[in-house]
N, C-alpha and C. Protein backbone atom coordinates (compact mmCIF):
# COMPACT_ATOMS: atom_id res chain seq x y z
N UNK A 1 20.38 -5.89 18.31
CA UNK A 1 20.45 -6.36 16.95
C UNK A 1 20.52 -5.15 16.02
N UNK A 2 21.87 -4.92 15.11
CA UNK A 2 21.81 -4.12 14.36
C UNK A 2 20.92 -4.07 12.90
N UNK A 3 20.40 -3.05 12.30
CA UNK A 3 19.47 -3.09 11.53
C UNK A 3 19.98 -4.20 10.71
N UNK A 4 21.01 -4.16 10.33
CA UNK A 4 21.74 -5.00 9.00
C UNK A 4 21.25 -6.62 9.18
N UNK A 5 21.38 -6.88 10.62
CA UNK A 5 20.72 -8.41 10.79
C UNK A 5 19.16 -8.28 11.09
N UNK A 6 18.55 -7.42 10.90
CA UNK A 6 16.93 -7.39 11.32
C UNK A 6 16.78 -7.57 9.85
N UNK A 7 17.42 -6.66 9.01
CA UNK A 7 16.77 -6.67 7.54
C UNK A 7 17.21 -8.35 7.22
N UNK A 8 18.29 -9.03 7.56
CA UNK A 8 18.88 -9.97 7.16
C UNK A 8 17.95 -11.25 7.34
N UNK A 9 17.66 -11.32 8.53
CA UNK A 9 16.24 -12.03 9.41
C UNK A 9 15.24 -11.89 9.26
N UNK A 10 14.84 -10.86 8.66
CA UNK A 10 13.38 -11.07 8.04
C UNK A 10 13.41 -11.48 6.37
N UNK A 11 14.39 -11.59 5.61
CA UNK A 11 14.84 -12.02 4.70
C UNK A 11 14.86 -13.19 4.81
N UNK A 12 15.55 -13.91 5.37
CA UNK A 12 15.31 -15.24 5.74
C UNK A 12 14.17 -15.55 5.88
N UNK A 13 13.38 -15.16 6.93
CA UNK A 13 12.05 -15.74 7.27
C UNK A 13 11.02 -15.33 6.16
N UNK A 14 11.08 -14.62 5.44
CA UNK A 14 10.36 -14.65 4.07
C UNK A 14 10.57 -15.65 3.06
N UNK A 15 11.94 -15.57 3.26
CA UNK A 15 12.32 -16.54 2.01
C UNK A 15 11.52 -18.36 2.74
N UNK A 16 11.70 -18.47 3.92
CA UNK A 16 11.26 -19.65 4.28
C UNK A 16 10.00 -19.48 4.06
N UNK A 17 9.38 -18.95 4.34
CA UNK A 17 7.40 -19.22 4.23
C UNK A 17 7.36 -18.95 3.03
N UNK A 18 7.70 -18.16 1.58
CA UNK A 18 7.69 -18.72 0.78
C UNK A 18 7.88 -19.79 -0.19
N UNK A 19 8.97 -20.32 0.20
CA UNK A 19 9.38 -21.42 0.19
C UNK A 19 8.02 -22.87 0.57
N UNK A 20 7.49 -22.42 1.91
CA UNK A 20 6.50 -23.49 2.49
C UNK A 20 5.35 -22.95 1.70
N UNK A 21 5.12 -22.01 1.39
CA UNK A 21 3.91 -21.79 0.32
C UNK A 21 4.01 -22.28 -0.98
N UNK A 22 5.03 -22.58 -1.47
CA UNK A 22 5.40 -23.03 -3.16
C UNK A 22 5.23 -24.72 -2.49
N UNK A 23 5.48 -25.20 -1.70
CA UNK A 23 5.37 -26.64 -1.61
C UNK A 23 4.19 -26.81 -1.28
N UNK A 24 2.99 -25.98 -1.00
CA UNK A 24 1.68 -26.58 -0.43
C UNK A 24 0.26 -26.11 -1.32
N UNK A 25 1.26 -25.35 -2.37
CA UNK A 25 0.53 -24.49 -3.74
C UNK A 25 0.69 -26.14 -4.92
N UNK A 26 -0.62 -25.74 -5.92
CA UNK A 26 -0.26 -26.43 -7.02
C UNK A 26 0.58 -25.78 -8.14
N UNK A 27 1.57 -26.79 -8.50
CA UNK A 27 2.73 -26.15 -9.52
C UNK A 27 1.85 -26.32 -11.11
N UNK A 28 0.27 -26.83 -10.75
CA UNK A 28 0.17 -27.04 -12.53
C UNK A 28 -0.54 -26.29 -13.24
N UNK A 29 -0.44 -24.79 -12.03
CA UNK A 29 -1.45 -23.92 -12.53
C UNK A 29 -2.99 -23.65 -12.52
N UNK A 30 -3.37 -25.07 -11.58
CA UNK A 30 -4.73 -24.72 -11.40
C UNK A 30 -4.86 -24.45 -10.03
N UNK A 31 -6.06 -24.54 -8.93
CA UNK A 31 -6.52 -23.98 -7.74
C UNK A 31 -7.09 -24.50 -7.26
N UNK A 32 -7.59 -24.29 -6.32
CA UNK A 32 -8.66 -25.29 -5.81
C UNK A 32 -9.74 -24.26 -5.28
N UNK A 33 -9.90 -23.17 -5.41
CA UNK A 33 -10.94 -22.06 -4.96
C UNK A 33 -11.44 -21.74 -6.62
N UNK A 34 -12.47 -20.55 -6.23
CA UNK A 34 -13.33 -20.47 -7.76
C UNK A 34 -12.65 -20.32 -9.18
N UNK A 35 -13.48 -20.70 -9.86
CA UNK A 35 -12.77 -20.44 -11.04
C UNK A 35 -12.44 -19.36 -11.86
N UNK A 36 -11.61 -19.14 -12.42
CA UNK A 36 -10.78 -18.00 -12.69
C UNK A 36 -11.75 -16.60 -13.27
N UNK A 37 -12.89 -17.12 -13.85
CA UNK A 37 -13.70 -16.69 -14.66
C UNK A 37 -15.09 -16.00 -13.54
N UNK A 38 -15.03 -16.39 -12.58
CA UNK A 38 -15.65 -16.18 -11.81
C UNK A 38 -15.21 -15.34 -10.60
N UNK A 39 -14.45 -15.08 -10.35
CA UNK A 39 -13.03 -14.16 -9.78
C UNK A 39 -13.22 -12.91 -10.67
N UNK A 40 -13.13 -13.05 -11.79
CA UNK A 40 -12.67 -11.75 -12.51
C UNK A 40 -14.37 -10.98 -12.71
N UNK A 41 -15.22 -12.24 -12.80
CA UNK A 41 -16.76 -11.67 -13.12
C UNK A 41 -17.29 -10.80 -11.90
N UNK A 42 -16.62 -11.22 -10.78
CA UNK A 42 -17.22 -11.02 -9.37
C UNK A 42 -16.36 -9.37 -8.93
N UNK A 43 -15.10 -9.24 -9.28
CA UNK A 43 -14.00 -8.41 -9.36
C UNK A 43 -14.71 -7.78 -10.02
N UNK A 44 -15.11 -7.50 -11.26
CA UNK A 44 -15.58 -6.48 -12.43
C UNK A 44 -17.10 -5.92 -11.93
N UNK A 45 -17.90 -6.64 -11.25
CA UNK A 45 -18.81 -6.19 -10.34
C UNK A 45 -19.03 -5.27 -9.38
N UNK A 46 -17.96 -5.54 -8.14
CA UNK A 46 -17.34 -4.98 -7.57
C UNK A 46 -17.17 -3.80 -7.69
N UNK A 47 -16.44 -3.43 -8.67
CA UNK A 47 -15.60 -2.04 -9.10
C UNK A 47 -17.03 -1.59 -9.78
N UNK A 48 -17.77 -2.09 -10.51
CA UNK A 48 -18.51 -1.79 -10.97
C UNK A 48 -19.45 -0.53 -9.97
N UNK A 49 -20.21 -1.84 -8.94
CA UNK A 49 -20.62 -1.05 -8.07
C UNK A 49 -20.27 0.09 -7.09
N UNK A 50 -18.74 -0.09 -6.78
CA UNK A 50 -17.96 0.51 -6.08
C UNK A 50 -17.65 2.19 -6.63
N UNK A 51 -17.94 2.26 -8.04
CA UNK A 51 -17.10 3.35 -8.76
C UNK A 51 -17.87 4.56 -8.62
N UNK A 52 -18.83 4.81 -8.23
CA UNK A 52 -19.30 6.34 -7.99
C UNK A 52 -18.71 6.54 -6.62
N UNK A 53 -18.41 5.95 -5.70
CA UNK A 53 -17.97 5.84 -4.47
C UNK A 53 -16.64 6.28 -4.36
N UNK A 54 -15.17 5.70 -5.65
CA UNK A 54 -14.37 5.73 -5.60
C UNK A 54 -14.18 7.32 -6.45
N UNK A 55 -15.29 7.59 -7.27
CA UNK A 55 -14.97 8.48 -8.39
C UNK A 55 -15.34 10.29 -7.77
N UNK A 56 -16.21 10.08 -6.20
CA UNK A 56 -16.48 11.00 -5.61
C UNK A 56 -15.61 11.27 -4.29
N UNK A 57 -14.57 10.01 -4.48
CA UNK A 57 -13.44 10.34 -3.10
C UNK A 57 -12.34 10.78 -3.61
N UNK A 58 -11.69 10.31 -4.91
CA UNK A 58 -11.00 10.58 -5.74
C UNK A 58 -11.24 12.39 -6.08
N UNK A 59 -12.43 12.80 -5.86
CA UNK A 59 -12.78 14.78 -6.44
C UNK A 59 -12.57 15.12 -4.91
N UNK A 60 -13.08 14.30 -3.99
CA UNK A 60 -12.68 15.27 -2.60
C UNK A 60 -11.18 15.15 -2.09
N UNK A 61 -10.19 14.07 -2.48
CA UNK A 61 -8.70 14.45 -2.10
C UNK A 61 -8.27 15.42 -3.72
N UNK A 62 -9.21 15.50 -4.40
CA UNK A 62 -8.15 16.18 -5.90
C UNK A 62 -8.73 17.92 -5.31
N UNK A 63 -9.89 18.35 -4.39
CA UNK A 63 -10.68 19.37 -4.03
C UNK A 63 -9.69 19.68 -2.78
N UNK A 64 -9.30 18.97 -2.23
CA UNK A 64 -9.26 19.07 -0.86
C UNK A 64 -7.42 19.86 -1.02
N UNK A 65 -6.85 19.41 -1.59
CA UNK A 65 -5.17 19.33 -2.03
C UNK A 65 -5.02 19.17 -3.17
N UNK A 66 -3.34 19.82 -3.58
CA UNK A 66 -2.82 19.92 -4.73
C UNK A 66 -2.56 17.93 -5.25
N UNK A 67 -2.50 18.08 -6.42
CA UNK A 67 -1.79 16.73 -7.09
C UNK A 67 -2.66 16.01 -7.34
N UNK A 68 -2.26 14.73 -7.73
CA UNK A 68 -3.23 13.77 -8.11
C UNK A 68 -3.97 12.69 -6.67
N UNK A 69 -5.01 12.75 -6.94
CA UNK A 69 -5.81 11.65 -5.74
C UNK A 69 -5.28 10.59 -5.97
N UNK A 70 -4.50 9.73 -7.32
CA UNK A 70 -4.16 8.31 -6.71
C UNK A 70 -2.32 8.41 -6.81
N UNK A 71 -2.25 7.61 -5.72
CA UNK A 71 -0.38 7.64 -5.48
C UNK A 71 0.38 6.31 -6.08
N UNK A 72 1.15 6.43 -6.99
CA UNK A 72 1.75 5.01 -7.17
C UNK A 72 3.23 4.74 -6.86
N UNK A 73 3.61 3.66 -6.73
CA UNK A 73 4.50 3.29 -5.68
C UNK A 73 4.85 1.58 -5.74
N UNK A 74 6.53 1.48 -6.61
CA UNK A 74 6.92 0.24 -6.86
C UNK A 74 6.81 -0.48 -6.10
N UNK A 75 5.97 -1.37 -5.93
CA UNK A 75 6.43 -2.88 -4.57
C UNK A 75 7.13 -4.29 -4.97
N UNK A 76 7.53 -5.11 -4.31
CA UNK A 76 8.01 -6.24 -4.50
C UNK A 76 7.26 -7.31 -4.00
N UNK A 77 6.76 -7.89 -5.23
CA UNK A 77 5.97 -9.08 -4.74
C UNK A 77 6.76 -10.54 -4.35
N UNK A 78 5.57 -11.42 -5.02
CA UNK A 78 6.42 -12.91 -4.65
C UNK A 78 7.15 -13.22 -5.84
N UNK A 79 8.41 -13.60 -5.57
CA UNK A 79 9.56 -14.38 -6.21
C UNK A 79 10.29 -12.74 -6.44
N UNK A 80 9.92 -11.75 -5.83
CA UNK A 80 10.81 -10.92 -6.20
C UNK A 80 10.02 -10.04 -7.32
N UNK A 81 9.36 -10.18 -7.96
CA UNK A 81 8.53 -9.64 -9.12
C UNK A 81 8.18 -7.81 -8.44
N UNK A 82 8.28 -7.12 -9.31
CA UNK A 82 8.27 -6.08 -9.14
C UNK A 82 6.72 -5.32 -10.16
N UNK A 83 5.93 -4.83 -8.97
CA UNK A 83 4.50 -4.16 -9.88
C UNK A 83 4.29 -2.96 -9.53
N UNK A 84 3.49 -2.21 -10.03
CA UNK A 84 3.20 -0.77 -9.56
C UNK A 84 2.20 -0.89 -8.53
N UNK A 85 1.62 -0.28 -7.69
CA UNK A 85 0.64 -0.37 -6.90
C UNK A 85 0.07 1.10 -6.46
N UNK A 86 -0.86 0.90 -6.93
CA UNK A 86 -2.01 2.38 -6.65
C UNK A 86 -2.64 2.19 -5.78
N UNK A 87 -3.05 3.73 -4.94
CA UNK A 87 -3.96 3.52 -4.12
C UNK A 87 -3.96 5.40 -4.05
N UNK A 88 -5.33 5.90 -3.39
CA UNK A 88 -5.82 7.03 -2.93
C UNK A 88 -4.74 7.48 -2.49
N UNK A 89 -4.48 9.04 -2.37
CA UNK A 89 -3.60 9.56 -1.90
C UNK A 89 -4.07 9.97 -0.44
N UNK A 90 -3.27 9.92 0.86
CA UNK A 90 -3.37 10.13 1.96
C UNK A 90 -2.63 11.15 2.35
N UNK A 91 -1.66 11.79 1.75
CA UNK A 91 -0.90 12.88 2.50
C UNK A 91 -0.46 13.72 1.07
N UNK A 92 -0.33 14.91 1.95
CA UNK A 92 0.14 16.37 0.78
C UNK A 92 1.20 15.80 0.25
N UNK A 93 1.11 16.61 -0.86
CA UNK A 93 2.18 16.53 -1.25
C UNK A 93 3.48 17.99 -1.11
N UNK A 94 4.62 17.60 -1.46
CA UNK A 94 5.59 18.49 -1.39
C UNK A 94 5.41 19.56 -1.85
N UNK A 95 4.64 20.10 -3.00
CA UNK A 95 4.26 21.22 -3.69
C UNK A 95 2.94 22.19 -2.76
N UNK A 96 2.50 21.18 -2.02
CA UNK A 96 1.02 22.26 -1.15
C UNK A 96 1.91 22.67 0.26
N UNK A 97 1.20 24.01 0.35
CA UNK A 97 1.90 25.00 1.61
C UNK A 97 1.65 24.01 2.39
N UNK A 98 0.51 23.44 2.84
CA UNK A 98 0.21 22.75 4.08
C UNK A 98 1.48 21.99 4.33
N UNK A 99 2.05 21.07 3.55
CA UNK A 99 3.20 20.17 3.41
C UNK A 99 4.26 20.59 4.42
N UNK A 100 4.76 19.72 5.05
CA UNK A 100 5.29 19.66 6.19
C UNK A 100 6.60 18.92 6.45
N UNK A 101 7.97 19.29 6.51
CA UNK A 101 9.40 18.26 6.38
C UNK A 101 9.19 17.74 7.48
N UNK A 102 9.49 16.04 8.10
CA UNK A 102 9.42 15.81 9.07
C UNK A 102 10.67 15.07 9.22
N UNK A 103 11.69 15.49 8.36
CA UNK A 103 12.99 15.00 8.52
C UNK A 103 13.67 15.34 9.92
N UNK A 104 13.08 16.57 10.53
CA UNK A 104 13.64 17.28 12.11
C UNK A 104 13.08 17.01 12.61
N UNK A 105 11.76 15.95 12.77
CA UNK A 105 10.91 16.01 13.57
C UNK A 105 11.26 14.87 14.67
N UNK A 106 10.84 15.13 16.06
CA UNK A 106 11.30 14.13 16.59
C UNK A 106 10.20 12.60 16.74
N UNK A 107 10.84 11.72 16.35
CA UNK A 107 9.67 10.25 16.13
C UNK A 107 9.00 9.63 17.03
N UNK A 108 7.55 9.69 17.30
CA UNK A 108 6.74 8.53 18.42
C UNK A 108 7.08 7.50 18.61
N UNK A 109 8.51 6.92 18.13
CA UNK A 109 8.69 5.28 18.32
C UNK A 109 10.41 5.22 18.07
N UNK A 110 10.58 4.10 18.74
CA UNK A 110 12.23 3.68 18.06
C UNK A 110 12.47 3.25 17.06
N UNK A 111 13.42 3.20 15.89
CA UNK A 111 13.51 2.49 14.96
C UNK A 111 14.18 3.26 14.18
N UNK A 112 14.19 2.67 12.87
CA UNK A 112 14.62 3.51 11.63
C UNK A 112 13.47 3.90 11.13
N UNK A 113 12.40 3.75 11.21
CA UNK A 113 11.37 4.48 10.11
C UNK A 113 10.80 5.35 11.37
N UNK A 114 10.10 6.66 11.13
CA UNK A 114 9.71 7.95 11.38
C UNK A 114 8.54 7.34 11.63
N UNK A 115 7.79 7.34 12.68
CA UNK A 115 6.49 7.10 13.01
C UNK A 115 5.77 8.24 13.81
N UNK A 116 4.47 9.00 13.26
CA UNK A 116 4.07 9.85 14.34
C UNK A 116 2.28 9.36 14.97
N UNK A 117 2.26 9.81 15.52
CA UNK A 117 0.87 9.64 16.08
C UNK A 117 -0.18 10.35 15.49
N UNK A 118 -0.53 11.70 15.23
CA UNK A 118 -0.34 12.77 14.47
C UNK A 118 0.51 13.20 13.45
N UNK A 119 0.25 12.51 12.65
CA UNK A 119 1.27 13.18 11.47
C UNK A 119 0.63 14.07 10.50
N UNK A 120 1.57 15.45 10.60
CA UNK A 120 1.20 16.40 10.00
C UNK A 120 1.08 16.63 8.36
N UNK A 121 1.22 15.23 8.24
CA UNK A 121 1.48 15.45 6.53
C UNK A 121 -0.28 14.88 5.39
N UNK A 122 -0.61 14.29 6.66
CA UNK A 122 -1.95 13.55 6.42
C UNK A 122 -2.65 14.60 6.34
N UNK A 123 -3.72 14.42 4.93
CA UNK A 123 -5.13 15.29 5.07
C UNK A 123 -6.30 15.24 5.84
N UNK A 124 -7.04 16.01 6.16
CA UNK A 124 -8.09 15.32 7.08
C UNK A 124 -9.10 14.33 6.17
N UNK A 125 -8.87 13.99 4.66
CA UNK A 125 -10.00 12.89 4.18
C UNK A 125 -8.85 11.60 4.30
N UNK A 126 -7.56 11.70 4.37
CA UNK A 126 -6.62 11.10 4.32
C UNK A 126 -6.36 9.95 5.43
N UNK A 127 -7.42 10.81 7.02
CA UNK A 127 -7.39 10.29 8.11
C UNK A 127 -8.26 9.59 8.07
N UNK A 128 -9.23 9.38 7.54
CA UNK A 128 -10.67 9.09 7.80
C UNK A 128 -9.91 7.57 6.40
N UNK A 129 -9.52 7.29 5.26
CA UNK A 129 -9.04 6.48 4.33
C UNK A 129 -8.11 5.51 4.98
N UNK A 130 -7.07 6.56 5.69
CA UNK A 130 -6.22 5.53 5.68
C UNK A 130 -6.16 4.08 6.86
């Protein structure tokens, strides 16, 4: 199967289970799990508690390596909707010596995407995160 029908086929099969998720979702905007207000109270908690945690991992990848500790990176959600998405940074960046091309490198797996077992581009707090 050439990539062109793998990408094509999983296209499809997305589009179908979304599809079966919009028919088994309510269209009137409400839910049937907690209420919205209680989600966001519980969420704001969360982070709350979470943030010396996040605010002392965030100084050991900004200590550890050049650039910024959080990485952002367009994704595609549902219906196609397009958001930013942050998260901790796990690997050097292009500007630190450590940084490593792995465009020559030869890949742990078949495919089109570059997979290593060891990948040299990861920090060691990067390993332990990701």
């Amino acid at each position: 199967m050439t990539v062109h029908n793998t990408v094509l086929t999983n296209f499809i099969a997305a589009r179908e289970y979304t599809n079966e998720y919009q028919d088994n979702s309510n269209h009137n905007g409400s839910h049937n799990g907690l209420p919205l207000f209680l989600q966001q109270a519980a969420a704001a908690m969360a982070l709350l508690i979470l943030s010396p945690f996040l605010i002392a991992l965030a100084i050991m990848i900004r200590l550890e390596s050049k650039g910024s500790p959080v990485f952002a990176q367009i994704r595609v959600g549902q219906n196609g909707r397009r958001f930013k998405f942050y998260k901790f940074r796990s690997m050097y960046t292009q500007d630190d010596p450590r940084w490593v091309d792995v465009s020559k490198m030869e890949s742990d797996r078949d495919g089109v995407c570059k997979k290593f077992k060891q990948d040299p581009r990861i920090t060691p707090i990067g390993r332990i995160i990701a």
